[in-house]
PDB file of N, CA and C in Angstrom:
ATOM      1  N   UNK A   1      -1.983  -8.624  14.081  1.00  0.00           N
ATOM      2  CA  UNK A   1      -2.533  -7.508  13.391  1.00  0.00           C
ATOM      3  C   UNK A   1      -1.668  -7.074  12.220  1.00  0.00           C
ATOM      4  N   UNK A   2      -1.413  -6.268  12.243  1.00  0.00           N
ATOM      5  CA  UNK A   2      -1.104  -5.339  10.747  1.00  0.00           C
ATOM      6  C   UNK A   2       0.660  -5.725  11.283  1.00  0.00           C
ATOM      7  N   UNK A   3       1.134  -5.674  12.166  1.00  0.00           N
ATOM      8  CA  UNK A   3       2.250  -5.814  12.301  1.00  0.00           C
ATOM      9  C   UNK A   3       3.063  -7.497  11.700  1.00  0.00           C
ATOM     10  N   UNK A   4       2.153  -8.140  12.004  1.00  0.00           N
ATOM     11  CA  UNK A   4       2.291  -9.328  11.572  1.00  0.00           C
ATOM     12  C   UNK A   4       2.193  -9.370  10.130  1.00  0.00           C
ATOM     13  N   UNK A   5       1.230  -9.042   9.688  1.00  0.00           N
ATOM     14  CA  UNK A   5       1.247  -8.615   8.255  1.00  0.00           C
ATOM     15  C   UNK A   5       2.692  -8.151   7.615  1.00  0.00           C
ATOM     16  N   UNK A   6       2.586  -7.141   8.009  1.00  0.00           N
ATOM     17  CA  UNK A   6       4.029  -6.108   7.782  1.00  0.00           C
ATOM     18  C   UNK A   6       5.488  -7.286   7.462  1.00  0.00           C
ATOM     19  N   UNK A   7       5.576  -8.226   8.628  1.00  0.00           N
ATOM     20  CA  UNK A   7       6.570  -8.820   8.811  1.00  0.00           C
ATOM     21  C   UNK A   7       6.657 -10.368   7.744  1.00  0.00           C
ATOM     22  N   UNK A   8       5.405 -10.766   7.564  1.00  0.00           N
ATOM     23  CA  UNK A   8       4.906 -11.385   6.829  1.00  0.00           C
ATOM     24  C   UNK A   8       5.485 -10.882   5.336  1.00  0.00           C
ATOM     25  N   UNK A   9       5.201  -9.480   4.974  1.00  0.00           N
ATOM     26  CA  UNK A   9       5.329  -9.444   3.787  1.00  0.00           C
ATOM     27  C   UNK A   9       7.334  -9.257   3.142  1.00  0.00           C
ATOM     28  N   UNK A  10       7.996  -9.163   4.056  1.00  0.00           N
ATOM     29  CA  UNK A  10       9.197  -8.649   4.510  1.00  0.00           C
ATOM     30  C   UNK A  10       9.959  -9.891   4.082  1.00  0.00           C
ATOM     31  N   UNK A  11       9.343 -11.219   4.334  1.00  0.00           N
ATOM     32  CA  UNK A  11       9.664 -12.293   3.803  1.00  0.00           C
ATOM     33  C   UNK A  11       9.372 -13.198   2.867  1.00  0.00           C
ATOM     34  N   UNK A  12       8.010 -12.940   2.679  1.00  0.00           N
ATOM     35  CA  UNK A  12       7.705 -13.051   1.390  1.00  0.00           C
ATOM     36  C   UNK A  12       7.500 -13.220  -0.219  1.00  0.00           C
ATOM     37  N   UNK A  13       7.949 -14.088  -0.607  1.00  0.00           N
ATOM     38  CA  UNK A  13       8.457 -13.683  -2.112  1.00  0.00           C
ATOM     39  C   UNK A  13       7.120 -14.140  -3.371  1.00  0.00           C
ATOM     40  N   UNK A  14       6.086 -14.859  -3.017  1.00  0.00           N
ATOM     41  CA  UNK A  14       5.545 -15.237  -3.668  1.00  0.00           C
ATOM     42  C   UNK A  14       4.237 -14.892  -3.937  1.00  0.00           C
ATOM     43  N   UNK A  15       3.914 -13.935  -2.954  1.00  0.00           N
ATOM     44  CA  UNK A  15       2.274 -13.506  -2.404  1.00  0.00           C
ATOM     45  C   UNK A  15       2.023 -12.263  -3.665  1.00  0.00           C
ATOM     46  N   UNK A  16       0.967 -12.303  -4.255  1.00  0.00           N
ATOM     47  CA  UNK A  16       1.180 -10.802  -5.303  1.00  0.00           C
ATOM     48  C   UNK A  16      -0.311 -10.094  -4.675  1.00  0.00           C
ATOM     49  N   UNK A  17      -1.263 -10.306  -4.452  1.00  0.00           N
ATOM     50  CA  UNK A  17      -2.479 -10.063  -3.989  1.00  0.00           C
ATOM     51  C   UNK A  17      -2.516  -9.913  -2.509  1.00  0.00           C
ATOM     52  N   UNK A  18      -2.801  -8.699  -2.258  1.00  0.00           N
ATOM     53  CA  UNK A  18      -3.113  -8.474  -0.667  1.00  0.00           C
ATOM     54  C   UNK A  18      -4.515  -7.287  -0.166  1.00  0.00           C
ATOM     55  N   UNK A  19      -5.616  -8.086   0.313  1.00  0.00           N
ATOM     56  CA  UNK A  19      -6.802  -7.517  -0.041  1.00  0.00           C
ATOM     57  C   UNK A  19      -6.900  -7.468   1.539  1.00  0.00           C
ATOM     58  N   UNK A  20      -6.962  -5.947   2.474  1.00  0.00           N
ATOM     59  CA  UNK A  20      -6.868  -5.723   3.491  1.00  0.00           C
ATOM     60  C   UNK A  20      -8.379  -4.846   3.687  1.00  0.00           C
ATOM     61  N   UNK A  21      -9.368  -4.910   3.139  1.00  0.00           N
ATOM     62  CA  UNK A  21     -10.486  -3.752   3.248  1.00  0.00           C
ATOM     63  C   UNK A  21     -11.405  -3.912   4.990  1.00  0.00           C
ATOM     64  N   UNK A  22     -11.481  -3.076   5.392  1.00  0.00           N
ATOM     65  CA  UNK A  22     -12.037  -3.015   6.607  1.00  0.00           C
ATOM     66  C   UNK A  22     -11.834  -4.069   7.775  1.00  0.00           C
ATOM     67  N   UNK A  23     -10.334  -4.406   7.988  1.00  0.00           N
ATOM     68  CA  UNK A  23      -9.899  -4.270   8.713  1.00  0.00           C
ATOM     69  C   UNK A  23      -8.905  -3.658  10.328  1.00  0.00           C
ATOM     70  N   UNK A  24      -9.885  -2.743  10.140  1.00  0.00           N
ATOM     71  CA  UNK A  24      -9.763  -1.676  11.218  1.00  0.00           C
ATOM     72  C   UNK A  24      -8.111  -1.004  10.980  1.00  0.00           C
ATOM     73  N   UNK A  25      -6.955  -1.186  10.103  1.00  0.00           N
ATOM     74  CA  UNK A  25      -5.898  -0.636  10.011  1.00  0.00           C
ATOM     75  C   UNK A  25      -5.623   0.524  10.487  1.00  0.00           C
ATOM     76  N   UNK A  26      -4.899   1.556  11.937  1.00  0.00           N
ATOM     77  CA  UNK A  26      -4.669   2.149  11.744  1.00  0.00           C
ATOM     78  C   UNK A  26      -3.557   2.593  11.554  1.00  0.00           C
ATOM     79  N   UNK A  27      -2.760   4.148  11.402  1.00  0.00           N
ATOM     80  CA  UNK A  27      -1.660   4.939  11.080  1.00  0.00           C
ATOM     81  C   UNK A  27      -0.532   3.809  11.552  1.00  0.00           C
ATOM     82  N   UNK A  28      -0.725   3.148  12.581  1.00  0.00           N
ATOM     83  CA  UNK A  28       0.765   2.506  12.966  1.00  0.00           C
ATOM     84  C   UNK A  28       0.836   1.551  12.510  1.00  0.00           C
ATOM     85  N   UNK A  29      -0.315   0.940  11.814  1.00  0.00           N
ATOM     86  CA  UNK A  29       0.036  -0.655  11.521  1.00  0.00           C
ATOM     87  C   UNK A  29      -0.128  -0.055   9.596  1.00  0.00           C
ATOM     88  N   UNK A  30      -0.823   0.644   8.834  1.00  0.00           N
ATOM     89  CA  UNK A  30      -0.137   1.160   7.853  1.00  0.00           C
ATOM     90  C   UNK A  30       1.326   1.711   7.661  1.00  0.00           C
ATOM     91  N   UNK A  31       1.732   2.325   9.314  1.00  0.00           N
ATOM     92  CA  UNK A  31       3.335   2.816   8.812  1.00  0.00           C
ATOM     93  C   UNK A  31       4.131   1.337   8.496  1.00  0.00           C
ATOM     94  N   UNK A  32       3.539  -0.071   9.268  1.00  0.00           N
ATOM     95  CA  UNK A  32       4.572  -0.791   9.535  1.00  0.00           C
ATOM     96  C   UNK A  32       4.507  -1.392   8.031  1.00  0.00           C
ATOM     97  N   UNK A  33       3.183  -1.847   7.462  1.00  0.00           N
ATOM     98  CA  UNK A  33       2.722  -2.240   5.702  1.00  0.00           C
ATOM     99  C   UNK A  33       3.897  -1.618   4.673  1.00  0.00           C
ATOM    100  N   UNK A  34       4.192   0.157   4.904  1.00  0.00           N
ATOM    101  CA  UNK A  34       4.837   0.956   4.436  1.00  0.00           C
ATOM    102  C   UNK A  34       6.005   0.349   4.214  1.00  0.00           C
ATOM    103  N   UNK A  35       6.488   0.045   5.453  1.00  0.00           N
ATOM    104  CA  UNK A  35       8.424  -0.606   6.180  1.00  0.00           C
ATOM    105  C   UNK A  35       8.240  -1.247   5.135  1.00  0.00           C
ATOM    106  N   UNK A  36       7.562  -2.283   5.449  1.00  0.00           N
ATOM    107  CA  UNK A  36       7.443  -3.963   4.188  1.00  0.00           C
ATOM    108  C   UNK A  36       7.516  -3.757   2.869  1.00  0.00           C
ATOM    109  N   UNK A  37       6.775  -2.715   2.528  1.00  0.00           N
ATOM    110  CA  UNK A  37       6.565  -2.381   1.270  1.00  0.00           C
ATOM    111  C   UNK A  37       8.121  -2.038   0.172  1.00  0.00           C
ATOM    112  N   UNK A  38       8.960  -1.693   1.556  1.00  0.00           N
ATOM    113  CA  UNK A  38      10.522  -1.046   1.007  1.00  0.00           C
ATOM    114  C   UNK A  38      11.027  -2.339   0.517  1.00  0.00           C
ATOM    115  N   UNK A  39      10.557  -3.656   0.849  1.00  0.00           N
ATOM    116  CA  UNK A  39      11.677  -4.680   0.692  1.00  0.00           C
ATOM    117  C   UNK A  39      11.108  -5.857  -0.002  1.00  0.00           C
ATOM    118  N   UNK A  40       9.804  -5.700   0.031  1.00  0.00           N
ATOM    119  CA  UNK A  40       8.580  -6.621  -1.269  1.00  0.00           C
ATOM    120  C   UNK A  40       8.616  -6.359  -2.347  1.00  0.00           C
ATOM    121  N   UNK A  41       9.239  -7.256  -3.076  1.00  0.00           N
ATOM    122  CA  UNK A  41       9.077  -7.158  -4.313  1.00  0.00           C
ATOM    123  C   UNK A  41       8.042  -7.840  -5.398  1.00  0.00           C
ATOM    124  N   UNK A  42       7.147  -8.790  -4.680  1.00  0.00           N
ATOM    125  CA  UNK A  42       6.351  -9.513  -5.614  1.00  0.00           C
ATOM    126  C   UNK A  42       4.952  -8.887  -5.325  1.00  0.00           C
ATOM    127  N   UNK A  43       4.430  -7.843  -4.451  1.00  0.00           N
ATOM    128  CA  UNK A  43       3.320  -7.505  -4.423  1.00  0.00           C
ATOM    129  C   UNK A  43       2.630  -6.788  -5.763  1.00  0.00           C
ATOM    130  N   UNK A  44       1.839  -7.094  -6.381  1.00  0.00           N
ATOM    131  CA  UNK A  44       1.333  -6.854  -7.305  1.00  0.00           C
ATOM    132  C   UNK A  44       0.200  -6.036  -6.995  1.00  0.00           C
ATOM    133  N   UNK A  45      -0.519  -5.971  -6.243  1.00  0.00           N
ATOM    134  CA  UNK A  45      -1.836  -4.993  -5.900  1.00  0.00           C
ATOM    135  C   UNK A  45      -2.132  -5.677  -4.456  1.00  0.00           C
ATOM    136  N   UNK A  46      -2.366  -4.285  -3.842  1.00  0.00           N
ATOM    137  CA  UNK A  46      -2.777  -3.823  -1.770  1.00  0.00           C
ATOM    138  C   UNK A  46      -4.085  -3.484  -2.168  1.00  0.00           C
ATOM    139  N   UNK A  47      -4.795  -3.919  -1.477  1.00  0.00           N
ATOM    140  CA  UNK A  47      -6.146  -3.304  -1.359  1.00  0.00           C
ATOM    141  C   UNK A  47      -6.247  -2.895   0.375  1.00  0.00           C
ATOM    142  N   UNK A  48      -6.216  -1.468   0.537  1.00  0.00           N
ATOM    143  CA  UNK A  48      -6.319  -1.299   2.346  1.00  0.00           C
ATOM    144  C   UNK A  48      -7.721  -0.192   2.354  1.00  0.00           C
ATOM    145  N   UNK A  49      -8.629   0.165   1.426  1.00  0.00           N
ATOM    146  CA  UNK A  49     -10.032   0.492   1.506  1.00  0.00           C
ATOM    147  C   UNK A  49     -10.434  -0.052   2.600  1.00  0.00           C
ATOM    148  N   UNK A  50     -10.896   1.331   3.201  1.00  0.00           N
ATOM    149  CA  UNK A  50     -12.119   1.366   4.410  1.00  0.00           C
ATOM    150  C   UNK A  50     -11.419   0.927   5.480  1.00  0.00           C
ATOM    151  N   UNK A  51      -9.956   1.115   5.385  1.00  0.00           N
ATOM    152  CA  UNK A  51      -9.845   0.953   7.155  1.00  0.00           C
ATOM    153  C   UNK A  51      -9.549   2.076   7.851  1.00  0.00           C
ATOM    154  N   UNK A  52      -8.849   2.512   9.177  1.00  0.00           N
ATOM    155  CA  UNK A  52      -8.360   3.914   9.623  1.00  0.00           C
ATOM    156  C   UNK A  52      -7.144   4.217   9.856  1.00  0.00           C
ATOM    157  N   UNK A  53      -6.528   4.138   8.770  1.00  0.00           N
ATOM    158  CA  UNK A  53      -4.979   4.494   8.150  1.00  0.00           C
ATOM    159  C   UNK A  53      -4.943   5.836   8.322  1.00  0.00           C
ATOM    160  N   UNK A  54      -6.300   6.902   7.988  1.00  0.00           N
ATOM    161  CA  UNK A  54      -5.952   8.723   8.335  1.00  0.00           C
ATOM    162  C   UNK A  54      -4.927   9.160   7.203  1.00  0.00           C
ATOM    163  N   UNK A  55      -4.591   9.971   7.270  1.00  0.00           N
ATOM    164  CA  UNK A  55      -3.955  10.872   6.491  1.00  0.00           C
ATOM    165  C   UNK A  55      -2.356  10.734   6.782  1.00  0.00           C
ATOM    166  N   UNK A  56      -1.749  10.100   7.914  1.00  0.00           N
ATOM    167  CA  UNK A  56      -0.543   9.879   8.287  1.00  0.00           C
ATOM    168  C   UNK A  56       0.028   8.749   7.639  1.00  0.00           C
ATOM    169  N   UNK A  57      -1.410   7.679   7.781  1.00  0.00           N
ATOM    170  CA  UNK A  57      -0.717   5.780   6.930  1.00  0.00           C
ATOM    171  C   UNK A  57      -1.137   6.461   5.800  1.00  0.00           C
ATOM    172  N   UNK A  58      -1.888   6.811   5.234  1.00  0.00           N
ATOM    173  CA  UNK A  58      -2.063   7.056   3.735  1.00  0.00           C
ATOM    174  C   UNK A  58      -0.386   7.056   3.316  1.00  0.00           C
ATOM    175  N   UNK A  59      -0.101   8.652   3.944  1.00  0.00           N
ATOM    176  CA  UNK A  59       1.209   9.063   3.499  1.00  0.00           C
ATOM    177  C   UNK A  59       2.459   8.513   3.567  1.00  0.00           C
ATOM    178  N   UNK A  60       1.975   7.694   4.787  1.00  0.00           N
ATOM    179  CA  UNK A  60       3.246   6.618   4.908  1.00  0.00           C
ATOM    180  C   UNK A  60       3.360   5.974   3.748  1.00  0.00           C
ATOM    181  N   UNK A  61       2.549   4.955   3.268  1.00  0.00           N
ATOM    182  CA  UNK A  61       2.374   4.407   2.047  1.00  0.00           C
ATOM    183  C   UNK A  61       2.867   4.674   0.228  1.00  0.00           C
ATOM    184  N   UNK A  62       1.837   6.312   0.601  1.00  0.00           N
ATOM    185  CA  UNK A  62       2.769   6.911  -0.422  1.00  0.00           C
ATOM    186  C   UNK A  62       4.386   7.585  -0.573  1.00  0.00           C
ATOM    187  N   UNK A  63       4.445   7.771   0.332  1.00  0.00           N
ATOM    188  CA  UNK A  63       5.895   8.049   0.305  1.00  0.00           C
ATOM    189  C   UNK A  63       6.985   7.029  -0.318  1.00  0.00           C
ATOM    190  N   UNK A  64       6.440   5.661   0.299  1.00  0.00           N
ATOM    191  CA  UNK A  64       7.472   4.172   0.223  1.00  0.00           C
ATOM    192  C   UNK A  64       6.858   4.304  -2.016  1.00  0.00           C
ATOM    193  N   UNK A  65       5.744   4.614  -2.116  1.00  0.00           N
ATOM    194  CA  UNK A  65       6.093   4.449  -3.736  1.00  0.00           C
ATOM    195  C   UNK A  65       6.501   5.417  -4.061  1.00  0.00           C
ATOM    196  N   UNK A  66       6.334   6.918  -3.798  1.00  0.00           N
ATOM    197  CA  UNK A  66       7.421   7.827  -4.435  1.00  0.00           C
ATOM    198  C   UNK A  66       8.502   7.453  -4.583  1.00  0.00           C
ATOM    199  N   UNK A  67       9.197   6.979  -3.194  1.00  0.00           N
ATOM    200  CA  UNK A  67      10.718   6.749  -3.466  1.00  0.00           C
ATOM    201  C   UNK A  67      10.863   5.308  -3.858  1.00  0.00           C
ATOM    202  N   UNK A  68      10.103   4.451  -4.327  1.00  0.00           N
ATOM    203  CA  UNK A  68      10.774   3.311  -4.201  1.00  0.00           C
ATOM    204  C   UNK A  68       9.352   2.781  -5.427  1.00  0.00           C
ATOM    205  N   UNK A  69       8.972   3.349  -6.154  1.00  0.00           N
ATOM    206  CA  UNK A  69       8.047   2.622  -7.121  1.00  0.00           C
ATOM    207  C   UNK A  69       8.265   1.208  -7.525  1.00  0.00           C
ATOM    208  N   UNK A  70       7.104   0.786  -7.290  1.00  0.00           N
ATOM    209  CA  UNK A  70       7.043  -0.676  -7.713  1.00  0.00           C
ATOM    210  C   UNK A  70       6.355  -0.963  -8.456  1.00  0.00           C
ATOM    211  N   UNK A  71       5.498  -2.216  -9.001  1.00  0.00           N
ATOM    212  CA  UNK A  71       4.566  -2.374  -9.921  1.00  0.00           C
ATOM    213  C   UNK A  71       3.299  -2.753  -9.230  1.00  0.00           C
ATOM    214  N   UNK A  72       2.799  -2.065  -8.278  1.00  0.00           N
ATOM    215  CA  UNK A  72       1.686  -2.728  -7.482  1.00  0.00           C
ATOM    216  C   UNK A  72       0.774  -1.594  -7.697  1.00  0.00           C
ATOM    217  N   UNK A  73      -0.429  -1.923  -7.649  1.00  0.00           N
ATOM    218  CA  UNK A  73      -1.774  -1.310  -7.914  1.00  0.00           C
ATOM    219  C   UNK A  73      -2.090  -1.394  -6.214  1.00  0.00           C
ATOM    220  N   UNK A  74      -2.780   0.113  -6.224  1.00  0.00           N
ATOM    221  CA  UNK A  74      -2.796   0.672  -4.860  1.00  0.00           C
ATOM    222  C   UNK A  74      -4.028   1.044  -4.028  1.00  0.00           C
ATOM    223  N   UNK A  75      -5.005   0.425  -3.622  1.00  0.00           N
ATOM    224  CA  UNK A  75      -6.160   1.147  -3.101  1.00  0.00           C
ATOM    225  C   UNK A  75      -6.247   1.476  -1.958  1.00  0.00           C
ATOM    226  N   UNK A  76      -6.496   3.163  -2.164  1.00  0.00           N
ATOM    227  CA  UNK A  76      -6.601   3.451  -0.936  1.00  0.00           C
ATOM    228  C   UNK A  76      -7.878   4.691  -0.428  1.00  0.00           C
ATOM    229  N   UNK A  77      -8.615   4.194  -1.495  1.00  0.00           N
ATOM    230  CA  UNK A  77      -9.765   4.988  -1.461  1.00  0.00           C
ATOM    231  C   UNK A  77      -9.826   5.443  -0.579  1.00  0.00           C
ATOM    232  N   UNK A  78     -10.070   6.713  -0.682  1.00  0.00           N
ATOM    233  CA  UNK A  78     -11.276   7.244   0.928  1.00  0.00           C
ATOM    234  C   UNK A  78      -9.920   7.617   2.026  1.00  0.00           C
ATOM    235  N   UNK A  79      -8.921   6.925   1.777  1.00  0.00           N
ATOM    236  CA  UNK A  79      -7.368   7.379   2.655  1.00  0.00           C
ATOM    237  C   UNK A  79      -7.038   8.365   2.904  1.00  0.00           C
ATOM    238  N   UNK A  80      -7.593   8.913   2.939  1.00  0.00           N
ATOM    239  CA  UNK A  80      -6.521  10.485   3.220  1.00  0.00           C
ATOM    240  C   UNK A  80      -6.106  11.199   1.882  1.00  0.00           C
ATOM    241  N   UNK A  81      -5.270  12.484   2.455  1.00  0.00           N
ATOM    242  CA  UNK A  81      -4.421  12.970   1.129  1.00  0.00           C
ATOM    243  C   UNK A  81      -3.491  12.420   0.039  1.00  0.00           C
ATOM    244  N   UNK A  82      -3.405  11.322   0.450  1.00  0.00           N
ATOM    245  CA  UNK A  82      -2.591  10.330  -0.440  1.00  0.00           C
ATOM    246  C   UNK A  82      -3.241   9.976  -1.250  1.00  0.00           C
ATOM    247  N   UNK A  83      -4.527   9.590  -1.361  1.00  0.00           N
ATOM    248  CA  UNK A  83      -5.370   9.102  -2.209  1.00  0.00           C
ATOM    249  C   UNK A  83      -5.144   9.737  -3.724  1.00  0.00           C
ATOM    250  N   UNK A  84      -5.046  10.875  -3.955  1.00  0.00           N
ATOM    251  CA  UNK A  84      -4.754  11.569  -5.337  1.00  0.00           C
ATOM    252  C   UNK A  84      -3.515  10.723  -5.840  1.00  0.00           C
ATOM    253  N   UNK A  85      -2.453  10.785  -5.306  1.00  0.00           N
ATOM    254  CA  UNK A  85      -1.582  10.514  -5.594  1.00  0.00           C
ATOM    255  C   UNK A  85      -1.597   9.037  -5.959  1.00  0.00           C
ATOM    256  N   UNK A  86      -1.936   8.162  -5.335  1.00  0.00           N
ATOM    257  CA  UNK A  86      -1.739   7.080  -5.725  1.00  0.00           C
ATOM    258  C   UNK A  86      -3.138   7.129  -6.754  1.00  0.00           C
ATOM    259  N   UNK A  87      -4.262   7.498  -7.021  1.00  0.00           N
ATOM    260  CA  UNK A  87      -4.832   7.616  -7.833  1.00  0.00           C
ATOM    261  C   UNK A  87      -4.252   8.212  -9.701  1.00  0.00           C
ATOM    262  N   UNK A  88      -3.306   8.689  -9.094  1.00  0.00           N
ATOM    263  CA  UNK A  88      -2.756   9.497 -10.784  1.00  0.00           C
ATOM    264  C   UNK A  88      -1.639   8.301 -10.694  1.00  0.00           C
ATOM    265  N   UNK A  89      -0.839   7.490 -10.017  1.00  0.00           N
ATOM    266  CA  UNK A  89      -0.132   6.632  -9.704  1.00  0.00           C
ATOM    267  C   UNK A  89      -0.526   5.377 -10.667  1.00  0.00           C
ATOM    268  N   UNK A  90      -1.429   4.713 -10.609  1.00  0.00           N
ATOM    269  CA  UNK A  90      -2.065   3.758 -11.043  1.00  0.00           C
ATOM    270  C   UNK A  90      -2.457   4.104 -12.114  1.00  0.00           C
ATOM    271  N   UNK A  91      -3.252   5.417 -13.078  1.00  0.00           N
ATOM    272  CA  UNK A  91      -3.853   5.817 -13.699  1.00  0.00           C
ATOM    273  C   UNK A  91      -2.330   6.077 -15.026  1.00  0.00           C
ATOM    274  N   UNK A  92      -0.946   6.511 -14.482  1.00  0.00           N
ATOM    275  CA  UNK A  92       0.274   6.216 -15.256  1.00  0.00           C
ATOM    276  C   UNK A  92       0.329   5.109 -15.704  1.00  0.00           C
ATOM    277  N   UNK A  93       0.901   3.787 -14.709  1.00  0.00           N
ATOM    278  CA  UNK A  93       0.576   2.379 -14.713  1.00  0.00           C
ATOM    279  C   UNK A  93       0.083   2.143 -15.839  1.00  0.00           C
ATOM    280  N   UNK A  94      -1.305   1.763 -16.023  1.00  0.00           N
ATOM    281  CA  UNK A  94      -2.256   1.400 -16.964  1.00  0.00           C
ATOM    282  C   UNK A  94      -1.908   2.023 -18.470  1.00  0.00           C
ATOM    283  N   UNK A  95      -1.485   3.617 -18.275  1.00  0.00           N
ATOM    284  CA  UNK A  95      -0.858   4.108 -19.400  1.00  0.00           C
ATOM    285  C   UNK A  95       0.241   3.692 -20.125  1.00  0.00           C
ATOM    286  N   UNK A  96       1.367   3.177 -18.993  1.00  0.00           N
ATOM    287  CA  UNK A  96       2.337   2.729 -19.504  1.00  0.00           C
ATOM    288  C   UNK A  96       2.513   1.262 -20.270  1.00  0.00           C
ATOM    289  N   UNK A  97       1.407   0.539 -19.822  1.00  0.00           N
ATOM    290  CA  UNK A  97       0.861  -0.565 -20.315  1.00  0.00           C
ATOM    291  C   UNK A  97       0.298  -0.616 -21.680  1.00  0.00           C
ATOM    292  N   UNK A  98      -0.058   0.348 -22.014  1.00  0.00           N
ATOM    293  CA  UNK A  98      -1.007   0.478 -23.912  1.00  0.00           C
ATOM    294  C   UNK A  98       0.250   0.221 -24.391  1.00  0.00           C
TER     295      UNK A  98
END
């Protein structure tokens, strides 16, 4: 599951695309995505739309880019309270790009 994922990405160096949509994700296997997220550096864009991450994995998630911004494009539609955030997140991104 998501844990495998997690651990997967931890080692990882080459993967930039990770399209996770409705795979049932919840809060614990988003916190573990989060962990991974601290130590991945080639992810380029998560897609985790439509799974049940809640308002806890949302935040997990966002937290790991507050403190630790990377260059990855973030979906997390429909996620929880995090969703703004990584919405104005991405919406910088693209800005900083012109």
């Amino acid at each position: 599951g998501a844990k495998d994922i997690a651990d997967a990405l931890k080692v990882n160096r080459t993967l930039t695309e990770l399209n996770l949509p409705g795979n049932r994700i919840e809060p614990e296997g988003a916190k573990e995505i989060a962990d991974a997220l601290k130590v991945n550096s080639s992810l380029t864009f998560l897609d985790l739309y439509n799974n049940e991450i809640g308002d806890e994995g949302a935040k997990d998630i966002a937290d790991v880019l507050k403190a630790n911004p990377m260059s990855a494009l973030i979906s997390l539609r429909g996620a929880g309270e995090a969703d703004a955030f990584v919405k104005e997140r991405n919406h910088q991104r693209f800005l900083d790009a012109l």
